[in-house]
N, C-alpha and C. Protein backbone atom coordinates (compact mmCIF):
# COMPACT_ATOMS: atom_id res chain seq x y z
N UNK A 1 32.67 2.65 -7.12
CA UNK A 1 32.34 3.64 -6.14
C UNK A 1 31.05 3.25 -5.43
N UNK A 2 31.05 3.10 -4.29
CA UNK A 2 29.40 2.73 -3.64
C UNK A 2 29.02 3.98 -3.24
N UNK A 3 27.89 4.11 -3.29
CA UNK A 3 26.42 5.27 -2.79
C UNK A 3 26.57 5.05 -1.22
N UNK A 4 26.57 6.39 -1.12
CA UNK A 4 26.43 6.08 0.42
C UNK A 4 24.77 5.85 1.16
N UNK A 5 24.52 5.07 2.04
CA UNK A 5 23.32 4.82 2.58
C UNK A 5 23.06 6.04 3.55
N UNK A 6 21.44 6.58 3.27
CA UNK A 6 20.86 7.70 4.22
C UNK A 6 21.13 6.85 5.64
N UNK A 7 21.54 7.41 7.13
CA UNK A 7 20.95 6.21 8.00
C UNK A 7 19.27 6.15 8.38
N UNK A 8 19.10 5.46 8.82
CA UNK A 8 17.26 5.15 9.31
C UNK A 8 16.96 6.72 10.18
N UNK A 9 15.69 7.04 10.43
CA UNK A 9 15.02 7.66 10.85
C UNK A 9 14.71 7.44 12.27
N UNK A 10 14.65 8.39 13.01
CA UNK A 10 14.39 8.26 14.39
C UNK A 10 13.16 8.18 14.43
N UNK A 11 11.89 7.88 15.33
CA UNK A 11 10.43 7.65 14.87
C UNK A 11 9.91 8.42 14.81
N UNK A 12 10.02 9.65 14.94
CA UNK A 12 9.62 11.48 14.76
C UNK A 12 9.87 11.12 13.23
N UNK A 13 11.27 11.75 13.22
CA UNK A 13 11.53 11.44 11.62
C UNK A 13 10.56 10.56 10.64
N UNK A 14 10.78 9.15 11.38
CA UNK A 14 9.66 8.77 10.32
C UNK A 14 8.49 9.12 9.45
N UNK A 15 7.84 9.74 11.03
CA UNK A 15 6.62 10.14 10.82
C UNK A 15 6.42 11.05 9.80
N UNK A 16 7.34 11.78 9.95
CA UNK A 16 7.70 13.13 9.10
C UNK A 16 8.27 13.14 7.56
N UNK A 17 8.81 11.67 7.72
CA UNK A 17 9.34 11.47 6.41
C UNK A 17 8.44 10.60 5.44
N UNK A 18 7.85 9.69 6.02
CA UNK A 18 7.52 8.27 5.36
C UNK A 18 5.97 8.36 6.08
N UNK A 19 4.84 9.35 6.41
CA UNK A 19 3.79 9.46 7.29
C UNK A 19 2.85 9.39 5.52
N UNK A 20 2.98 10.05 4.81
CA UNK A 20 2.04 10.54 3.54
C UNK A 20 2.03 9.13 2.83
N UNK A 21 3.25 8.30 2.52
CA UNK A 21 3.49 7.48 2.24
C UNK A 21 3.19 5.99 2.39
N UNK A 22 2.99 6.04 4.30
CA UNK A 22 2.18 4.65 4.72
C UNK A 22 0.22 5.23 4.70
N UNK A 23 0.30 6.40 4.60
CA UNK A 23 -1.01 6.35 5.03
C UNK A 23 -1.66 6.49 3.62
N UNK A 24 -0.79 6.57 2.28
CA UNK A 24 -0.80 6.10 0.56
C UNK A 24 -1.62 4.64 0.26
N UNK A 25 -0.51 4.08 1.10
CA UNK A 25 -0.24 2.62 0.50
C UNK A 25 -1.44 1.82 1.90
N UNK A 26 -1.79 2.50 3.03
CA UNK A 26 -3.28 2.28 3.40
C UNK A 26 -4.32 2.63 2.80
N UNK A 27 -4.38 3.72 2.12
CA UNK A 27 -5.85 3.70 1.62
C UNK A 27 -6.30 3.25 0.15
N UNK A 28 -4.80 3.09 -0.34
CA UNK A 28 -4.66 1.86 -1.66
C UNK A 28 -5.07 0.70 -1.63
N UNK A 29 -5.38 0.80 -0.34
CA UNK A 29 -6.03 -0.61 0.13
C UNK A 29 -6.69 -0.96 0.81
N UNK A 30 -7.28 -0.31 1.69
CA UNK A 30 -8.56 -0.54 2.67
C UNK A 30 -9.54 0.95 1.46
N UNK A 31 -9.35 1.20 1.14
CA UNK A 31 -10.21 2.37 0.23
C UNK A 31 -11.34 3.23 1.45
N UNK A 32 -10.62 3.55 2.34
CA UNK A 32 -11.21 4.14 3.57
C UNK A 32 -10.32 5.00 4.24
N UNK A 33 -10.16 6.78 3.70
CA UNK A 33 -9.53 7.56 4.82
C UNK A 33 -9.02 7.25 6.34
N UNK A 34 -10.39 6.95 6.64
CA UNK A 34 -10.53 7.07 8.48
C UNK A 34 -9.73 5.52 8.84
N UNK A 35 -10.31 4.46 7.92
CA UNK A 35 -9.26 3.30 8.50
C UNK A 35 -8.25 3.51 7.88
N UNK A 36 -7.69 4.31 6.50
CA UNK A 36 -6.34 4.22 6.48
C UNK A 36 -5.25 5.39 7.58
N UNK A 37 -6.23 6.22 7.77
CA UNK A 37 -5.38 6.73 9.18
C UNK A 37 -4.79 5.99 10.31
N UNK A 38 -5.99 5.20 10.95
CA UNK A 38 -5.78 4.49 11.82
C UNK A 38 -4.95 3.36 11.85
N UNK A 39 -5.09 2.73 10.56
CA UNK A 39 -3.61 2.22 10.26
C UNK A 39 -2.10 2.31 9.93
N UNK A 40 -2.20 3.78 9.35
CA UNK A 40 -1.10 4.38 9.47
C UNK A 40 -0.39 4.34 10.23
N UNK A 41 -1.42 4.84 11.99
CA UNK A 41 -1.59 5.62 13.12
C UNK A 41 -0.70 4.12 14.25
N UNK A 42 -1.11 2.70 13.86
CA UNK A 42 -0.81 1.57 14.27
C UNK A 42 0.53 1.06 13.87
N UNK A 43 1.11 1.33 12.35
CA UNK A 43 2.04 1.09 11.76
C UNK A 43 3.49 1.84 12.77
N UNK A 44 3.05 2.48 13.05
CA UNK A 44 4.31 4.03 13.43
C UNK A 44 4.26 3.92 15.04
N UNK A 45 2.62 3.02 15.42
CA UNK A 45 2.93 2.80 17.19
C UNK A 45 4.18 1.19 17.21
N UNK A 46 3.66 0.68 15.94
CA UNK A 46 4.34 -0.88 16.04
C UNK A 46 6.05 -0.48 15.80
N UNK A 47 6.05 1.08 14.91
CA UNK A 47 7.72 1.07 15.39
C UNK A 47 8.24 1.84 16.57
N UNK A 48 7.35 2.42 17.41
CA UNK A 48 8.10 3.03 18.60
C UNK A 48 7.85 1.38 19.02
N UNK A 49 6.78 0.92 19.62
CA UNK A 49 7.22 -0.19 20.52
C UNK A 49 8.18 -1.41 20.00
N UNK A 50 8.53 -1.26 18.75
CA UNK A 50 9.36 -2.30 18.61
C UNK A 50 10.87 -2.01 18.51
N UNK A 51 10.82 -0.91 18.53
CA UNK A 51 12.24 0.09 17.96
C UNK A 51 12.87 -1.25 17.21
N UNK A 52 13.04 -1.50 16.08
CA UNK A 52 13.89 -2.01 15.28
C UNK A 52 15.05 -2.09 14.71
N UNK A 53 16.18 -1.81 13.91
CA UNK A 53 17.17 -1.02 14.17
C UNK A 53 17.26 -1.55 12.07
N UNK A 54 17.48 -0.41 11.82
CA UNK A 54 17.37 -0.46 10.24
C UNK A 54 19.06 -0.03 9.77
N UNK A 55 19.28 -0.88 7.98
CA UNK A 55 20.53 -0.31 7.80
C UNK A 55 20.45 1.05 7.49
N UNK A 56 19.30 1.28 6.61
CA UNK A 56 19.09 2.31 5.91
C UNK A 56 17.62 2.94 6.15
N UNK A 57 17.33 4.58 5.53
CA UNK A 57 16.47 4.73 5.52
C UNK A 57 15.16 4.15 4.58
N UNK A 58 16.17 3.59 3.54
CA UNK A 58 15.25 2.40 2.43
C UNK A 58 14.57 1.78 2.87
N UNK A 59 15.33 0.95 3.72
CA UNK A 59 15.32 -0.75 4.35
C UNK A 59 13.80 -0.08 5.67
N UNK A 60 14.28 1.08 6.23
CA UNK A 60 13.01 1.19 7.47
C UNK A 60 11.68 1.46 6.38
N UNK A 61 11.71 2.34 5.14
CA UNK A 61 10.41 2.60 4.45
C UNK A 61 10.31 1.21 4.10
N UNK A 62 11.19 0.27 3.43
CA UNK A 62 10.46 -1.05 3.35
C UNK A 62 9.40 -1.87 4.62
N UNK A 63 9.88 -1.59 5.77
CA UNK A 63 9.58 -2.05 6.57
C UNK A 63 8.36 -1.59 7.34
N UNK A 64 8.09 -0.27 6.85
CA UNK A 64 7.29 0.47 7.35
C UNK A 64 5.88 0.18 6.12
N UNK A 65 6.30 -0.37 5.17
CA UNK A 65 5.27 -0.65 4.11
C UNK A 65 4.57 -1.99 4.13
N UNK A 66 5.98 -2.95 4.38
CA UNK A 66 5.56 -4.41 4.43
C UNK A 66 4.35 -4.41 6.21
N UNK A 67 4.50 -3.72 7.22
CA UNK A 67 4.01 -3.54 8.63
C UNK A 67 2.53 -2.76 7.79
N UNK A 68 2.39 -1.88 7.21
CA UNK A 68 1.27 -1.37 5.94
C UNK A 68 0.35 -2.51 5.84
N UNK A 69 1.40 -3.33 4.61
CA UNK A 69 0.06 -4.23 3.68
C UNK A 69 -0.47 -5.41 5.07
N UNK A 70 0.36 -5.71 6.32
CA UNK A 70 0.20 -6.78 7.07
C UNK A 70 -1.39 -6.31 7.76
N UNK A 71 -1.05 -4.87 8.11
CA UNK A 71 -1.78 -4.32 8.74
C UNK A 71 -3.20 -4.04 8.10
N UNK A 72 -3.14 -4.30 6.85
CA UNK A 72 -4.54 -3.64 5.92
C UNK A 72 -4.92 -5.55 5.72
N UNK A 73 -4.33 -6.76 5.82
CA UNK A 73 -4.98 -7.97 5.69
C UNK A 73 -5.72 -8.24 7.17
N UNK A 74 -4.88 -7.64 8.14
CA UNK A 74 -5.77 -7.62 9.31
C UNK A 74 -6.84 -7.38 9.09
N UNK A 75 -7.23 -5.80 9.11
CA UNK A 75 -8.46 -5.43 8.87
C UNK A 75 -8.95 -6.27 8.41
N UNK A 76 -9.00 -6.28 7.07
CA UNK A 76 -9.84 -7.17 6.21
C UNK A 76 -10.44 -8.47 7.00
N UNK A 77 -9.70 -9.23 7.86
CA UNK A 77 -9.95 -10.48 8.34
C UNK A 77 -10.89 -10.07 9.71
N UNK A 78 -11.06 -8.76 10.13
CA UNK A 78 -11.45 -8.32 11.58
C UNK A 78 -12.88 -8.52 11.08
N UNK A 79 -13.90 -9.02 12.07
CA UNK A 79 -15.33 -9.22 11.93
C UNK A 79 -16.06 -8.01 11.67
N UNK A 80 -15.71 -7.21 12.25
CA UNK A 80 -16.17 -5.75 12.22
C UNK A 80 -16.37 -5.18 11.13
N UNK A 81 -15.19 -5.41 9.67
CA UNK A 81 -15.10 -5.15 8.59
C UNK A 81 -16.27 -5.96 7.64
N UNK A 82 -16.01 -7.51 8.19
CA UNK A 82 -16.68 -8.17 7.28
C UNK A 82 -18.15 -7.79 7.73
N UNK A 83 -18.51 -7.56 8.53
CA UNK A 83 -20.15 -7.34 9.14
C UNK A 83 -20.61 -6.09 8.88
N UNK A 84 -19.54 -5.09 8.51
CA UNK A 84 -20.50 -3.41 8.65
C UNK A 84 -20.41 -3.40 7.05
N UNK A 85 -21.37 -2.30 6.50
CA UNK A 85 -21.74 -1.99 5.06
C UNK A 85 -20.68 -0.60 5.22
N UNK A 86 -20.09 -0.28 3.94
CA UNK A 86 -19.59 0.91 3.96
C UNK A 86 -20.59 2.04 3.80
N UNK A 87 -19.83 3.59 3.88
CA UNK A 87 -21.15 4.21 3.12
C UNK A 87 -21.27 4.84 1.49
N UNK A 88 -21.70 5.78 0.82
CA UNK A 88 -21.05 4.91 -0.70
C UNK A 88 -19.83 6.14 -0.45
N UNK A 89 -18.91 5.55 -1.57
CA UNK A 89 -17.32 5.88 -1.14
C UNK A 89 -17.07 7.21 -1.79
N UNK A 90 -18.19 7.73 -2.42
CA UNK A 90 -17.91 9.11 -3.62
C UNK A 90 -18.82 9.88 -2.95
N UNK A 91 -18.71 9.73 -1.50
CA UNK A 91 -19.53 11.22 -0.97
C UNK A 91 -18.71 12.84 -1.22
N UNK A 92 -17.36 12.89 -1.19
CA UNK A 92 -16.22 13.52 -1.24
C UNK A 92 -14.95 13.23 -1.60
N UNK A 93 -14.91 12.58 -2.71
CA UNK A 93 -13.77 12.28 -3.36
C UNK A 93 -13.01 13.42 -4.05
N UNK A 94 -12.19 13.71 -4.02
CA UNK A 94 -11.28 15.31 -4.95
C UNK A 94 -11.07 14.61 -5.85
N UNK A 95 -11.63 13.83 -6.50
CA UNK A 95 -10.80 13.31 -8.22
C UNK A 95 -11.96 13.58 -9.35
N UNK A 96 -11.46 13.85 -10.26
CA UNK A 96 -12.21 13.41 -11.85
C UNK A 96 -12.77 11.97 -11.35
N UNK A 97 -14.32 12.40 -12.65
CA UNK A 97 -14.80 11.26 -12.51
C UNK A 97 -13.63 10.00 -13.56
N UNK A 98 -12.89 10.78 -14.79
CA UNK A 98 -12.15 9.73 -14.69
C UNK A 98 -11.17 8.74 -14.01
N UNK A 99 -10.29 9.75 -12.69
CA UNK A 99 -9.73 9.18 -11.95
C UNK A 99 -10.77 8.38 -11.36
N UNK A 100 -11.81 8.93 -10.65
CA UNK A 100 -12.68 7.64 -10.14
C UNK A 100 -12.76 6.60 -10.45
N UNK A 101 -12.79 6.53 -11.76
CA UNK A 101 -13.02 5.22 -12.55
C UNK A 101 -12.01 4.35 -12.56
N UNK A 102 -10.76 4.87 -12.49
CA UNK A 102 -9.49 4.16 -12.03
C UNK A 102 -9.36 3.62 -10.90
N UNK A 103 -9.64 4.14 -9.94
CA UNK A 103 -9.41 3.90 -9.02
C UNK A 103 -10.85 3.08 -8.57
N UNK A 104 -11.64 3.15 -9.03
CA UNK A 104 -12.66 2.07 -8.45
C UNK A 104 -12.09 0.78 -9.23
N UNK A 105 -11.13 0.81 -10.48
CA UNK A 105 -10.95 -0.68 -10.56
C UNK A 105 -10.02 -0.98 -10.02
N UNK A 106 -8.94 -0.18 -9.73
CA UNK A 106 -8.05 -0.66 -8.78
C UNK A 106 -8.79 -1.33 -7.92
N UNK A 107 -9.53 -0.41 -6.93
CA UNK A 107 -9.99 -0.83 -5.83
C UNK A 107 -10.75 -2.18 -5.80
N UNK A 108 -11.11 -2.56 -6.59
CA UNK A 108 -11.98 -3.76 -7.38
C UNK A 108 -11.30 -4.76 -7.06
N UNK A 109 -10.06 -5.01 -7.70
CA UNK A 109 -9.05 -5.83 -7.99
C UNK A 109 -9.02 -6.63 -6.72
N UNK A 110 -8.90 -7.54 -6.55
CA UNK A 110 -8.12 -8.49 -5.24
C UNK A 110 -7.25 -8.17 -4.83
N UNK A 111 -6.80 -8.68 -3.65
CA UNK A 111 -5.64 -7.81 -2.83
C UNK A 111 -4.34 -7.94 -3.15
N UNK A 112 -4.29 -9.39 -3.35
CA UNK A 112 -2.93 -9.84 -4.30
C UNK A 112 -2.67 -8.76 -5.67
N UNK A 113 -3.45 -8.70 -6.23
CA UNK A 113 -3.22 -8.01 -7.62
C UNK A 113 -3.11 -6.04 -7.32
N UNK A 114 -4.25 -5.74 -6.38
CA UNK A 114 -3.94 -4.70 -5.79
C UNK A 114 -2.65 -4.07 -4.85
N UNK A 115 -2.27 -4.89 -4.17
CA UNK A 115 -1.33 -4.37 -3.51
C UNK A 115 0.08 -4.37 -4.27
N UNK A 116 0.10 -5.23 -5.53
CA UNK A 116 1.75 -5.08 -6.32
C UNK A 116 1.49 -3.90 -7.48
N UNK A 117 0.23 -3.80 -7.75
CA UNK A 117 -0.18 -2.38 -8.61
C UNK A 117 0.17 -1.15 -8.03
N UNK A 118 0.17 -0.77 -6.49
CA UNK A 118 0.43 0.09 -5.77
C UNK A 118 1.33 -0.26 -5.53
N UNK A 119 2.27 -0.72 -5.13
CA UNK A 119 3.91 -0.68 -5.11
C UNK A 119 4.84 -0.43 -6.16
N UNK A 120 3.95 -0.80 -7.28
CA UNK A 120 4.34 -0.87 -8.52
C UNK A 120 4.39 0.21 -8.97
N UNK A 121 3.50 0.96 -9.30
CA UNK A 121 3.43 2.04 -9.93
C UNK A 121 3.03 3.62 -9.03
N UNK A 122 2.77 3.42 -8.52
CA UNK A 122 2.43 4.61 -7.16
C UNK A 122 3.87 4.89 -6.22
N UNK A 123 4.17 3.81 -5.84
CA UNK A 123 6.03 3.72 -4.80
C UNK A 123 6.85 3.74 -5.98
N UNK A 124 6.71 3.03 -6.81
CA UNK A 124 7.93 3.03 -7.65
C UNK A 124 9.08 1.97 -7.58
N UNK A 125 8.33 0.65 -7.07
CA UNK A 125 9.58 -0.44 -6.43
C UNK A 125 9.37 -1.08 -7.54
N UNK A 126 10.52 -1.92 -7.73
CA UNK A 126 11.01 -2.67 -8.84
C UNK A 126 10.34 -3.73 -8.55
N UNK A 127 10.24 -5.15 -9.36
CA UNK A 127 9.54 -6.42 -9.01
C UNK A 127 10.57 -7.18 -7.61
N UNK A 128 11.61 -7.17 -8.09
CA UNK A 128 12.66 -7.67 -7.15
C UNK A 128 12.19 -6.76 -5.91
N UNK A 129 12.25 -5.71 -5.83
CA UNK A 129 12.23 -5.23 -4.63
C UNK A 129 10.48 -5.22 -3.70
N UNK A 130 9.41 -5.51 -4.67
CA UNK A 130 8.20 -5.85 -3.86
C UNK A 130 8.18 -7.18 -3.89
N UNK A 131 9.13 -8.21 -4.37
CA UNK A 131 9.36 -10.09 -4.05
C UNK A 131 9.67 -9.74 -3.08
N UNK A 132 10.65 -9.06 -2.39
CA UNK A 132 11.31 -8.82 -1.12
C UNK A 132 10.40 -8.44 0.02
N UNK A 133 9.52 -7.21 -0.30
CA UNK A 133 8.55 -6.81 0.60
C UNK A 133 7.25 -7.74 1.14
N UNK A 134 7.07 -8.50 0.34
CA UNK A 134 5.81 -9.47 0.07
C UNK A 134 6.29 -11.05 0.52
N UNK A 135 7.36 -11.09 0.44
CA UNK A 135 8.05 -12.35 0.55
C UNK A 135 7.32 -13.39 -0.21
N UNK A 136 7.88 -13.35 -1.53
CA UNK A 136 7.61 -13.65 -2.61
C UNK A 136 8.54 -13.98 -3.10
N UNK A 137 8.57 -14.62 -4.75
CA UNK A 137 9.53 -14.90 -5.81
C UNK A 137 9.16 -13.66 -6.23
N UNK A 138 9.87 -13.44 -7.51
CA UNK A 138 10.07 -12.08 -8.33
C UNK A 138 9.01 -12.75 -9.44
N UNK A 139 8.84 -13.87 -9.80
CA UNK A 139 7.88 -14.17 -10.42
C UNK A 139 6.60 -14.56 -10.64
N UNK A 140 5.99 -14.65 -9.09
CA UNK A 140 5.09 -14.55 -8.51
C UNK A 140 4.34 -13.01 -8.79
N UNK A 141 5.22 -12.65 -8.43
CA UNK A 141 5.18 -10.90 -8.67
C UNK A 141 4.75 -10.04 -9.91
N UNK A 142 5.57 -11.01 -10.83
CA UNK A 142 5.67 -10.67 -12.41
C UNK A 142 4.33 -11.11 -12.78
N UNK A 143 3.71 -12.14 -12.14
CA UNK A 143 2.55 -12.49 -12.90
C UNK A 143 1.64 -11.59 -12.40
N UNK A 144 1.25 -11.33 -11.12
CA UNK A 144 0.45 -10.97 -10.39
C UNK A 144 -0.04 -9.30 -11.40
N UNK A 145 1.59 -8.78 -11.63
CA UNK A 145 1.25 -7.67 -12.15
C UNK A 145 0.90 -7.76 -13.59
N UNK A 146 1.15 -8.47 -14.22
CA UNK A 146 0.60 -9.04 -15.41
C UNK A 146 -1.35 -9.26 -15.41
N UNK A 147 -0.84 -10.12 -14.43
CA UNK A 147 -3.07 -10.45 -14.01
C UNK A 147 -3.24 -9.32 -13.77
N UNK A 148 -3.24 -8.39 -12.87
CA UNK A 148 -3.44 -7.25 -12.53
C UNK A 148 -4.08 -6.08 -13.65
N UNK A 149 -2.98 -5.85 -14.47
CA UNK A 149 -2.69 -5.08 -15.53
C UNK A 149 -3.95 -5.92 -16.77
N UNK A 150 -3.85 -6.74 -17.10
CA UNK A 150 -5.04 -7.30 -17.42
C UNK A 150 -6.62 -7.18 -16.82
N UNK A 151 -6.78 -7.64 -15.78
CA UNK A 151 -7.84 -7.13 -15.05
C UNK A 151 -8.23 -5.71 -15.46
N UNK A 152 -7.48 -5.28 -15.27
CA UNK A 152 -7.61 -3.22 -15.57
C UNK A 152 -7.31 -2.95 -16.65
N UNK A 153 -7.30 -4.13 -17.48
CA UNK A 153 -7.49 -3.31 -19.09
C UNK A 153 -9.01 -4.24 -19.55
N UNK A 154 -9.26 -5.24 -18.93
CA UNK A 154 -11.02 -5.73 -19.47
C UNK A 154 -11.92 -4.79 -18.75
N UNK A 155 -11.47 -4.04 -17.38
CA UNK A 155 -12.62 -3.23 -16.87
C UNK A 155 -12.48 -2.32 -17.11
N UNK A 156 -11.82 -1.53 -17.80
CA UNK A 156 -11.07 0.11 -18.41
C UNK A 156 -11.60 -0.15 -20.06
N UNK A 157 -11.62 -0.72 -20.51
CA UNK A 157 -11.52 -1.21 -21.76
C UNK A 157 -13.18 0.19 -22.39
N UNK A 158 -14.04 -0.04 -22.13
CA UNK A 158 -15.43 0.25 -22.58
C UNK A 158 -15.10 2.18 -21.75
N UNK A 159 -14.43 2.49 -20.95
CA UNK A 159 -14.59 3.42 -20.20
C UNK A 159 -13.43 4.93 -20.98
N UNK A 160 -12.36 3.89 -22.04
CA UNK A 160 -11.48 5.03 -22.57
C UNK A 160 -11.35 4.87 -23.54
């Protein structure tokens, strides 16, 4: 018996469907509200002007995630980023200071190791399916989250 496929989202829809979601998996990774808006805000202009044509509504959130992480290495590489100081990042955070603590090692982590931790466990994608997003092997993947998961158990380690 096959599952039937949702079809894709019109770009309203998107927004509406998959908006909480890219602007998640932006600040999972630029660790900045205001630029993960604005990247969000870029992600969702790059699909009206590109109108794409998706099988599924899966396949467009993939696409709308992989256009995400492309969009958050930009930044990173923009002079602007590398030249300005942030300001400190716990002026208004809504979390426990233990979540803080999590999430500052996330945030810690390198981008490679960061960005399959958040797909990983935050989205909920399988390894196969962030090899796919990342354009990757599945074992590339496997390690990454391995290093990863390591990383965040030597800097968690003293804290729980």
């Amino acid at each position: 018996m096959e599952t039937a496929q949702m079809p894709a989202f019109t770009p309203e829809e998107a927004v509406e469907q998959f908006g909480d979601t890219v602007f998640r998996a932006a600040f999972g990774l630029v660790k900045n509200p205001q630029d993960a808006e604005d990247i969000a805000q870029e992600v969702f202009l790059n699909l009206v002007r590109h109108a794409p044509r998706f099988d599924s509504a899966e396949h467009q959130k993939a696409w709308l995630l992989r256009c995400t992480i492309n969009r958050c290495k930009s930044h990173f590489r923009s002079a602007w980023v590398r030249r300005s100081a942030p300001l400190d990042e716990h002026l208004s955070t809504p979390f426990t200071p233990a979540e803080n603590t999590v999430l500052d090692a996330v945030a810690a982590l390198p981008m490679k190791y960061r960005q399959v931790i958040y797909l990983h466990y935050i989205e909920g994608y399988s390894t196969a399916e962030i090899a796919a997003l990342l354009d990757s092997k599945q074992n590339t993947v496997l390690s990454q989250l391995s290093r990863g998961r390591a990383l965040l158990k030597d800097t968690l380690k003293g804290d729980f």
